[in-house]
Protein backbone atom coordinates (compact mmCIF):
# COMPACT_ATOMS: atom_id res chain seq x y z
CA UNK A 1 -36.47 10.32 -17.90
CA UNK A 2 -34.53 11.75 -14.69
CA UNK A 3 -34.63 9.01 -11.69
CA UNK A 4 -34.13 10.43 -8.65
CA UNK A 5 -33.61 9.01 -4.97
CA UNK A 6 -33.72 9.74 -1.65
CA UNK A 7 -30.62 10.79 0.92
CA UNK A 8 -28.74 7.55 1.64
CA UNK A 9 -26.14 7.30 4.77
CA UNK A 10 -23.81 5.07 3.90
CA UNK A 11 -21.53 2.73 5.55
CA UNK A 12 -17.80 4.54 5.27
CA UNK A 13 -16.72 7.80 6.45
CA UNK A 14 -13.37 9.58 6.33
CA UNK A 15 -13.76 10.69 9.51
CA UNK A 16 -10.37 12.11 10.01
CA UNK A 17 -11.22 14.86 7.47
CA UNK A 18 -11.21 18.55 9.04
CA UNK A 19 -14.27 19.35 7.74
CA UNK A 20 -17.00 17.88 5.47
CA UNK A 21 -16.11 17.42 1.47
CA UNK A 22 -18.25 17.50 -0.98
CA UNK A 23 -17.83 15.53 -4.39
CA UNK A 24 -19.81 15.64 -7.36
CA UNK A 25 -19.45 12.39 -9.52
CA UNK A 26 -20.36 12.75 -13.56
CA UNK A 27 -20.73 9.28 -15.90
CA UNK A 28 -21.06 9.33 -19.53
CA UNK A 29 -19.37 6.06 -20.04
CA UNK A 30 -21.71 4.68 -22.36
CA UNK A 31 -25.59 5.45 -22.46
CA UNK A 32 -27.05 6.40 -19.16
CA UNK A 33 -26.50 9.85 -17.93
CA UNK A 34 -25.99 9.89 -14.23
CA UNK A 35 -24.66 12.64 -11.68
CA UNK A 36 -24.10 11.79 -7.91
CA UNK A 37 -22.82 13.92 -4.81
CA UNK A 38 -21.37 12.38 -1.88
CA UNK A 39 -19.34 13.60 1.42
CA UNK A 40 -16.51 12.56 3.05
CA UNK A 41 -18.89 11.22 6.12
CA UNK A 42 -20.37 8.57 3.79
CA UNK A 43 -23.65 10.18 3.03
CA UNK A 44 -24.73 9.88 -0.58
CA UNK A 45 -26.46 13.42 -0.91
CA UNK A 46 -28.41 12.66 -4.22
CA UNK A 47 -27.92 11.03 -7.50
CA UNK A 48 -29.87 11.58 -10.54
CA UNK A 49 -29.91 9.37 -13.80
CA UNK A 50 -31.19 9.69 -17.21
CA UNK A 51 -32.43 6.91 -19.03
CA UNK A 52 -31.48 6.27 -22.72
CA UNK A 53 -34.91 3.83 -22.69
CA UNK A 54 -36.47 5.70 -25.00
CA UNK A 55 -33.87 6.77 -27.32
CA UNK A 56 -33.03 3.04 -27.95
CA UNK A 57 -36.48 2.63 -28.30
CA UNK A 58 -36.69 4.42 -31.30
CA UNK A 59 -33.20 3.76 -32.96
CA UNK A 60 -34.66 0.03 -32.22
CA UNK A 61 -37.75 0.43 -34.77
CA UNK A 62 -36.08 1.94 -37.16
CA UNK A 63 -32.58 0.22 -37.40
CA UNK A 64 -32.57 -2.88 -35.46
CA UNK A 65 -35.77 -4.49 -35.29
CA UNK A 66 -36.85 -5.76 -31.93
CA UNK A 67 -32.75 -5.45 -30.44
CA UNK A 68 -31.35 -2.47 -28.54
CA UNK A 69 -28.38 -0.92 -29.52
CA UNK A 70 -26.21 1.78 -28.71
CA UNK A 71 -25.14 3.86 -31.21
CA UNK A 72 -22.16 5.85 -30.23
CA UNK A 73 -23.02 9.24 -32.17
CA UNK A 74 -26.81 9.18 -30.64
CA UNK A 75 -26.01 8.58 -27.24
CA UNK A 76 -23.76 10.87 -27.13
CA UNK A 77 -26.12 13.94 -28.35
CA UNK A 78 -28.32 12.73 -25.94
CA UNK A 79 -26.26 12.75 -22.53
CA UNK A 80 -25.11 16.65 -24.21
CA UNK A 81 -29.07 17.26 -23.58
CA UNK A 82 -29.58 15.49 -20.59
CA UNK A 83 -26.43 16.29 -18.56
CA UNK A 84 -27.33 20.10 -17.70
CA UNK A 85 -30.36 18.84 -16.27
CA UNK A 86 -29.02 15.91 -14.48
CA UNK A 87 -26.52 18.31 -13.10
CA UNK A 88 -29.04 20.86 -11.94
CA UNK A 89 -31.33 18.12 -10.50
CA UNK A 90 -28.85 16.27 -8.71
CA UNK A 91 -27.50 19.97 -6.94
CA UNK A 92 -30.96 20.89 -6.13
CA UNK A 93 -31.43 17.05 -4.33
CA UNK A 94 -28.30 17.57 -2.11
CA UNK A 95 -29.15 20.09 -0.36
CA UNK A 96 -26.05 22.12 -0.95
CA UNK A 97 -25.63 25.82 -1.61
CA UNK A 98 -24.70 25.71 -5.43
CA UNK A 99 -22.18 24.16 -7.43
CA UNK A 100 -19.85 26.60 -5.15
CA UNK A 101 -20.33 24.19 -1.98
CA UNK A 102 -18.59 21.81 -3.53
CA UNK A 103 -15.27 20.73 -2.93
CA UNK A 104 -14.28 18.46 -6.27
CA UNK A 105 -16.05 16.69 -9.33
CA UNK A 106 -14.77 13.43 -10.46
CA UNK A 107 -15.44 12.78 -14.03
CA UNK A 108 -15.15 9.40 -15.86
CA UNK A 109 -12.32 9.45 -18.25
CA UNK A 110 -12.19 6.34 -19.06
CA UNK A 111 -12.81 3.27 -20.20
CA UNK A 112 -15.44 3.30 -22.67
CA UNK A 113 -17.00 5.30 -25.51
CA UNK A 114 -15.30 7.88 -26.89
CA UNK A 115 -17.82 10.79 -27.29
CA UNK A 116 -20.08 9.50 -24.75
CA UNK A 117 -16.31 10.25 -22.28
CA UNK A 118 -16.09 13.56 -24.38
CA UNK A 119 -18.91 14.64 -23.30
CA UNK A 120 -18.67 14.57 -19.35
CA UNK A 121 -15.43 15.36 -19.31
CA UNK A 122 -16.38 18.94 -21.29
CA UNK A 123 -18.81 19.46 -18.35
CA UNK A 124 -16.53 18.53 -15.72
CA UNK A 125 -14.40 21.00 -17.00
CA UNK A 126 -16.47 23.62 -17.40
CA UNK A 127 -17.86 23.37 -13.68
CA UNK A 128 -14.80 23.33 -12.14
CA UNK A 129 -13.44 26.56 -13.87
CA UNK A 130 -16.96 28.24 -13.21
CA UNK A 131 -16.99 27.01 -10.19
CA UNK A 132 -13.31 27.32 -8.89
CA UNK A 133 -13.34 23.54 -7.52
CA UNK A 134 -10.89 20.74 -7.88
CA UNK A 135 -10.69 17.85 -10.75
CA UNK A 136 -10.02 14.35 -10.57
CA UNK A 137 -10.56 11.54 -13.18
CA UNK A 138 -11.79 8.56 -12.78
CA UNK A 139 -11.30 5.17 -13.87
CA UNK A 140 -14.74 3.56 -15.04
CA UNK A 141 -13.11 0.11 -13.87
CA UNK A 142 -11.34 1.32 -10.45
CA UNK A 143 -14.99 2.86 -9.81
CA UNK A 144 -16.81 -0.32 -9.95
CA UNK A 145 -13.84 -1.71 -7.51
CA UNK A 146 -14.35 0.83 -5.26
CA UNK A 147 -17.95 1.62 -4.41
CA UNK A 148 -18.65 -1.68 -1.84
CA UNK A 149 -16.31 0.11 0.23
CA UNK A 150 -18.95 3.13 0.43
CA UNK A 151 -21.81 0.94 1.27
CA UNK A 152 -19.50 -2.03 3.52
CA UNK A 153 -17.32 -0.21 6.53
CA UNK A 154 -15.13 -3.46 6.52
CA UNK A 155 -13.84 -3.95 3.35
CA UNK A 156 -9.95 -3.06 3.44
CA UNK A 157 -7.28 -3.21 1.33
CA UNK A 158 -6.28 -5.89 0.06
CA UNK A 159 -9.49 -7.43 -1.95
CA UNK A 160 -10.57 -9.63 -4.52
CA UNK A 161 -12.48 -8.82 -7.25
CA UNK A 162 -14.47 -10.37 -9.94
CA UNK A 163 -15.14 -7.36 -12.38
CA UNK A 164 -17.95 -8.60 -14.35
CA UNK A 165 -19.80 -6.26 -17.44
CA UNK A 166 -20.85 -5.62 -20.97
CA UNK A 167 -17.32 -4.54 -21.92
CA UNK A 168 -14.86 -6.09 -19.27
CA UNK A 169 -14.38 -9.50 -17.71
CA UNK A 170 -11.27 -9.65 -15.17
CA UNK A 171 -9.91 -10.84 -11.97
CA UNK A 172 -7.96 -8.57 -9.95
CA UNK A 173 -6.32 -8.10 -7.11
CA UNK A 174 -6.56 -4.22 -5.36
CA UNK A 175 -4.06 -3.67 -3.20
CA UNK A 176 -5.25 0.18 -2.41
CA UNK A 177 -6.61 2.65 -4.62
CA UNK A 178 -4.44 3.41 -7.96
CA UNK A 179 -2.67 0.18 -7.20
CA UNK A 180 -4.46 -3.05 -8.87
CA UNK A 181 -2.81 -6.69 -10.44
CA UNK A 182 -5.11 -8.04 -13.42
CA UNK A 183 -4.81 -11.31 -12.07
CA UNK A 184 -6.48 -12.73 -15.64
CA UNK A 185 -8.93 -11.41 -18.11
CA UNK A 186 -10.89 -12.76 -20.80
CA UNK A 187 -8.93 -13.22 -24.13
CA UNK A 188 -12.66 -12.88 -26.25
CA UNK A 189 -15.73 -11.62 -24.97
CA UNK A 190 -17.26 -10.02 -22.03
CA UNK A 191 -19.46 -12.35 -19.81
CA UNK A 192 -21.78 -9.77 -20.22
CA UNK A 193 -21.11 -9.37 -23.83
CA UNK A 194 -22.08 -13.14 -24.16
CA UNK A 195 -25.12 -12.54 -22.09
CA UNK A 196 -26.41 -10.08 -24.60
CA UNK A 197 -25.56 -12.22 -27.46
CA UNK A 198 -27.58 -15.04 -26.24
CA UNK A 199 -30.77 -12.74 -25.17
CA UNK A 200 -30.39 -11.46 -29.06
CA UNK A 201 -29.98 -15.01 -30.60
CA UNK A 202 -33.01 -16.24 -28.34
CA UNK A 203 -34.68 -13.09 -29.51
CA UNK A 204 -36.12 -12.70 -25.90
CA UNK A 205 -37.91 -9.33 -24.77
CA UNK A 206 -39.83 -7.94 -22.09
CA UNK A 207 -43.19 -6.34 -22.13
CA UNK A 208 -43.55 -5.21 -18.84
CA UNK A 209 -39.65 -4.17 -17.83
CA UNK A 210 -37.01 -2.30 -19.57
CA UNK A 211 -34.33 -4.77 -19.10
CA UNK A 212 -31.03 -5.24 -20.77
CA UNK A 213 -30.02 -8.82 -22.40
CA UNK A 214 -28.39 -10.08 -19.24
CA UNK A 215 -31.26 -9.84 -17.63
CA UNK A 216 -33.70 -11.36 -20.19
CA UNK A 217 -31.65 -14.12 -20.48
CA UNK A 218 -31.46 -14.12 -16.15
CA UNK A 219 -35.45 -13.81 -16.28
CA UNK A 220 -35.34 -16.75 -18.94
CA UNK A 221 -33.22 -18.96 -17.44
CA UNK A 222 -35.62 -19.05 -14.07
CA UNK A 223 -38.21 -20.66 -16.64
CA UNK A 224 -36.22 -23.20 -17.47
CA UNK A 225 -34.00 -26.76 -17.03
CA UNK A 226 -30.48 -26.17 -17.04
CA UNK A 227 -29.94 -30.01 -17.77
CA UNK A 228 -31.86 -30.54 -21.04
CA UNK A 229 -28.86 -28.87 -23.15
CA UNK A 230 -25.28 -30.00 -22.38
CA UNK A 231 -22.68 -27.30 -22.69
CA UNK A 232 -18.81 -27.63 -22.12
CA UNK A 233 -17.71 -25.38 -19.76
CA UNK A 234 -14.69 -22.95 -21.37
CA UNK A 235 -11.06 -23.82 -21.03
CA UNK A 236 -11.77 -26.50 -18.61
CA UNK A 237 -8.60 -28.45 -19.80
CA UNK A 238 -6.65 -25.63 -18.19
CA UNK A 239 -8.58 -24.94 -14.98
CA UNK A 240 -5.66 -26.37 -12.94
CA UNK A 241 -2.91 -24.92 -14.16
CA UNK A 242 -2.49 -21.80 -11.33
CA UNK A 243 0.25 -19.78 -13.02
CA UNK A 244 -0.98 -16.19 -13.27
CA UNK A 245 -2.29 -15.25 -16.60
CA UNK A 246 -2.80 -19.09 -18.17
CA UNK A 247 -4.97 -20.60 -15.55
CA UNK A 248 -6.74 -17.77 -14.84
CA UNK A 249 -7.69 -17.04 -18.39
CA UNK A 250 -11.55 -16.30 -19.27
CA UNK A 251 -13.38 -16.87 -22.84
CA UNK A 252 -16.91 -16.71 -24.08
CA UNK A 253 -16.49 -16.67 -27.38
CA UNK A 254 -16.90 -20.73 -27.48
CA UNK A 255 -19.69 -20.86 -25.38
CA UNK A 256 -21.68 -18.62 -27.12
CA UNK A 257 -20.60 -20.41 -30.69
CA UNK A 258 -21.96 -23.63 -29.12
CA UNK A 259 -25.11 -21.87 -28.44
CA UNK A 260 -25.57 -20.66 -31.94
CA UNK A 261 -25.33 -24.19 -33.05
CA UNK A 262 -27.94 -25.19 -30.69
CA UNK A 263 -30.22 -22.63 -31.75
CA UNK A 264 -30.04 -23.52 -35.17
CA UNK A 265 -30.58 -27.01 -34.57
CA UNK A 266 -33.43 -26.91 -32.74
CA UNK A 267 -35.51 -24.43 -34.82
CA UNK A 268 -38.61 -22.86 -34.75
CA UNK A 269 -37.62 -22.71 -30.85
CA UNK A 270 -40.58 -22.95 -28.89
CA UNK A 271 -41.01 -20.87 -25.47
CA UNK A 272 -39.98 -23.80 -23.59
CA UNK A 273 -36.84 -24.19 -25.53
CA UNK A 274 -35.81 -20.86 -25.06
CA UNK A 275 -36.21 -20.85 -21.39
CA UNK A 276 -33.94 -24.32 -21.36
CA UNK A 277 -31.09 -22.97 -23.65
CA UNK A 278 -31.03 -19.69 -21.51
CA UNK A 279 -30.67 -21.46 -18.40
CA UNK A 280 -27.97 -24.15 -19.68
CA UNK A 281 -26.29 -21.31 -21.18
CA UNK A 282 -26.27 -19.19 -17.53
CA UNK A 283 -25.31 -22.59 -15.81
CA UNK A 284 -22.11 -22.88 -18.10
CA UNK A 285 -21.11 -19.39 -18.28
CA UNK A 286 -21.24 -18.68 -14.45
CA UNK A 287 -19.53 -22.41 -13.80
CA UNK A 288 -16.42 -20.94 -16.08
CA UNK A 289 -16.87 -17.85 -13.88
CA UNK A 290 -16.77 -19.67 -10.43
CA UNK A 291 -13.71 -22.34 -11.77
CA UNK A 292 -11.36 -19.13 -12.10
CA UNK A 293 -12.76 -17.38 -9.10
CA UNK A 294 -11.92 -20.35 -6.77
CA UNK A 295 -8.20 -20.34 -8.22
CA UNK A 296 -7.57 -16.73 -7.63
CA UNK A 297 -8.77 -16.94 -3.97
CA UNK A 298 -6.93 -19.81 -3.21
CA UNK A 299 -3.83 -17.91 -4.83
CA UNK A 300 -4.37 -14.59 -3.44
CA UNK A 301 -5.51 -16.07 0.23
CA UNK A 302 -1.76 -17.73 -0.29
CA UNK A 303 -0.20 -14.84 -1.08
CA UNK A 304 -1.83 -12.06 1.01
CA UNK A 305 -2.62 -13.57 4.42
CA UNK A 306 -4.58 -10.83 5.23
CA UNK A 307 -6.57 -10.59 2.62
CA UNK A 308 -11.08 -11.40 3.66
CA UNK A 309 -12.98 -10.10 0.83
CA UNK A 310 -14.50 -10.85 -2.46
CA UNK A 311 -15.87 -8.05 -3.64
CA UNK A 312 -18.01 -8.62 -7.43
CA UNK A 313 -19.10 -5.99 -9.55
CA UNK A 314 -19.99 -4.49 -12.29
CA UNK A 315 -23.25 -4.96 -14.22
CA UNK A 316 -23.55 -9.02 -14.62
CA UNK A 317 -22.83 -8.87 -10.53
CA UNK A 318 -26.71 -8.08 -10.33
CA UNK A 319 -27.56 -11.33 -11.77
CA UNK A 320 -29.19 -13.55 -8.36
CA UNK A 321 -27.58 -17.03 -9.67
CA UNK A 322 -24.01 -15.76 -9.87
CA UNK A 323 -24.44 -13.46 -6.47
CA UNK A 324 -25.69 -17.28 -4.69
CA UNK A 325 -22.42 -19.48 -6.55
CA UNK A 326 -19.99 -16.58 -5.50
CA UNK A 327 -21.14 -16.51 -1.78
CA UNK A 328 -20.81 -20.18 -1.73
CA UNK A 329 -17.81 -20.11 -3.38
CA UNK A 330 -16.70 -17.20 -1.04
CA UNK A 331 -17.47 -18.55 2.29
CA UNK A 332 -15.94 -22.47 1.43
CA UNK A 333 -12.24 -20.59 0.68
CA UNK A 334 -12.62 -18.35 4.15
CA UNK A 335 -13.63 -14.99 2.67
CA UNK A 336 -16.75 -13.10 2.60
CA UNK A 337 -18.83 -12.26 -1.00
CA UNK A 338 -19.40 -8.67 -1.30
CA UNK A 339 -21.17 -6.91 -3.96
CA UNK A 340 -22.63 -3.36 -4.29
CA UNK A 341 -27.18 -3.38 -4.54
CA UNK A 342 -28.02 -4.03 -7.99
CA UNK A 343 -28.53 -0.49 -8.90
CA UNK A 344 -24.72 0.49 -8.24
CA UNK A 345 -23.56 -2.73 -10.20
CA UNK A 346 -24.68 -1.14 -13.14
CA UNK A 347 -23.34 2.48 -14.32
CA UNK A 348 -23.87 4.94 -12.03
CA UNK A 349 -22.68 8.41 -10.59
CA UNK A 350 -22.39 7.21 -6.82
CA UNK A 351 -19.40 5.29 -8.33
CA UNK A 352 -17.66 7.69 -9.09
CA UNK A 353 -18.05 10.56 -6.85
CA UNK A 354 -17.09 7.68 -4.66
CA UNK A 355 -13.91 6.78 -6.73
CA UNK A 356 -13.60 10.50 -6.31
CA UNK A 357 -13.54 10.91 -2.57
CA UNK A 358 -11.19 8.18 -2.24
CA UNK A 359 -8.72 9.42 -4.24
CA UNK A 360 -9.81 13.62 -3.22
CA UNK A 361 -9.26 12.71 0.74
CA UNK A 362 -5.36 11.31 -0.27
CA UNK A 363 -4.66 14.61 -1.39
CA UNK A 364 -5.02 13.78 -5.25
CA UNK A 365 -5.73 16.78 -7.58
CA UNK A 366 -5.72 15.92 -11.08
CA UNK A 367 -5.01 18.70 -14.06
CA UNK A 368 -8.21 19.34 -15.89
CA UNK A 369 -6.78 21.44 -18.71
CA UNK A 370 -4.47 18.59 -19.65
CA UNK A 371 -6.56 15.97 -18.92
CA UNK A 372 -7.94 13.40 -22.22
CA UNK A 373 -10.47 10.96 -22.32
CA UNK A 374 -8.77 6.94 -22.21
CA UNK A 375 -11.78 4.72 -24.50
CA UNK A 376 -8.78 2.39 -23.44
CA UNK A 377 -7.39 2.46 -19.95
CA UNK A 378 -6.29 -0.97 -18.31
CA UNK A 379 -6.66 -0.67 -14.56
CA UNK A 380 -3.04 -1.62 -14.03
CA UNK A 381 -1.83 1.75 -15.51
CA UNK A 382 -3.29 3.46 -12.67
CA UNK A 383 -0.71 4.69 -9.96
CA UNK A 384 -0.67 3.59 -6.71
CA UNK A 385 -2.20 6.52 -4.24
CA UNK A 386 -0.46 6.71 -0.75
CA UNK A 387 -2.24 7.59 2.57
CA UNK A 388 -1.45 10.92 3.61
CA UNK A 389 0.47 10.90 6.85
């Protein structure tokens, strides 16, 4: 199903540039198809985005009872269907004269599934020899970093950020675009790995919404008493230690072993029960989160003077609890919480036109010929990217 929405002006323009550029932003990371166009004034022109809902739907009967999952192979046929259309709609929604107005597409290369990358990155290709336009690819993870600066005119290099998904879980400093330290990352699972873990163990679902695990167990977890189930909060033991890389170390994997047990003991679970372990679990998992946070802005604040924002991303940032414990957090260490509206924390094309722009308006022209998808590509490989003078 194609989603469409309306013109947005956004909050950061390049306003040096000579004359208006036009970027066209493809994602095929994983299962949503999603196309974007933005211009170097700020303006997101459209962005279109088709829905794997009902794929999943029926690879869910079939396969994996009442759980969605995303099967590689599938997904990527689908975006292969759904990506000339996406492209078309989101062209059509801009207002611009044909692919020809354009200026660049930006193309997510990297990180994440392999044919799902394959995929966009064909198209990408193709367009911009049709189409005679420049290439640039784009980090999934630098994207993510990036797009608060769209929507927030004040956030300058350098920022914090607290990159929080379904595949990645990482602290990092950005000291200007193509030039990030992973200040720590988690040495198991994702946060939002666990989250889905826990929604599949609680065997929670929604009737009325199509909502990922992280969200049922978000939804869940408002239902509920965090206190009734104790949980120990991961690597607590080593939450003072502040050399980079040990204390600011994340992990999961314990947490959600601990709530496997509890499950188990404390079968058949009734609704209330579910509600109670899916709120102690939330409780636990965004304490761990907020323990590291506070010792990477009291070490970057050291270390980089200048340095005002926490920026949080990626698809757990839309969950309310941890958005209210990282503004807290945030504000008590002298910086201000900033995270992108919950639609751009998940995948999205605005992201990456974005990501794009940024890099398009420093002069950077990647080769598309020579150019490979990265299912692995750590954001400290990128190179830094230097203001033209």
């Amino acid at each position: 199903m194609l989603k469409r929405t309306t013109r947005l002006l956004a909050a950061r323009p390049f306003a040096t540039a000579a004359r208006t550029k036009y970027v066209l932003g493809i994602e095929t990371s994983c299962d949503d198809t999603a196309v974007a166009i933005v211009d170097s004034n700020g303006a997101i022109l459209s962005e279109v985005v088709s829905s794997q809902w009902a794929l999943l739907e029926k690879w869910k009967g079939r396969h994996t009872r009442r759980y969605y999952c995303i099967v590689p192979a599938l997904a990527a046929r689908s975006h292969e269907e759904n990506l000339p259309l996406v492209l078309q709609a989101a062209i059509e929604q801009s207002g611009l004269d044909g692919f020809g107005a354009l200026d660049a597409v930006a193309v997510t290369s990297g990180p994440g599934l392999a044919p799902c990358l394959n995929v966009g990155l064909s198209a990408a290709k193709d367009l911009v020899a049709r189409h005679n336009l420049d290439f640039l690819a784009i980090n999934h993870l630098e994207a993510h970093a990036l797009v608060p600066r769209l929507l927030n005119d004040d956030v300058h290099f350098p920022f914090l950020v607290l990159l929080v998904s379904g595949g990645h879980c990482s602290l990092v400093l950005a000291k200007d675009v193509g030039s990030y330290d992973v200040l720590g990352s988690t040495v198991d699972d994702s946060v939002g790995e666990a989250f889905d873990k826990v929604a599949r163990m609680l065997e929670l679902t929604s009737e009325r919404a199509k909502l990922h695990g992280g969200a049922l167990v978000e939804a869940a977890a408002r239902l509920g008493n965090d206190r009734v189930f104790r949980l120990t909060e991961p690597m607590k033991k080593k939450k003072r230690k502040l050399a980079f890389g040990v204390g600011l170390r994340l992990s999961f994997a314990g947490l959600k072993t601990a709530m496997m047990r509890l499950i188990a003991e404390h079968q058949p679970l009734t609704p209330t029960t579910k509600h109670d372990l899916a709120a102690a679990f939330q409780r636990t998992a965004i304490a761990h989160l907020v323990t590291r946070t506070k010792l990477a802005c009291e070490m970057t604040t050291a270390s980089h003077p200048t340095l005002q924002h926490l920026v949080v991303c990626g698809g757990v940032a839309a969950n309310t609890t941890l958005r209210r414990e990282m503004e807290t957090l945030a504000s008590a260490t002298g910086l201000r919480a900033v995270y992108p509206p919950p639609r751009y924390c998940t995948d999205n094309g605005v992201m990456i036109a974005w990501a794009g722009m940024e890099r398009y308006v420093r002069g950077v022209r990647d080769d598309a010929a020579s150019t490979k998808y990265a299912p692995r590509w750590p954001l400290n490989t990128l190179q830094p990217v230097p203001v033209p003078p």
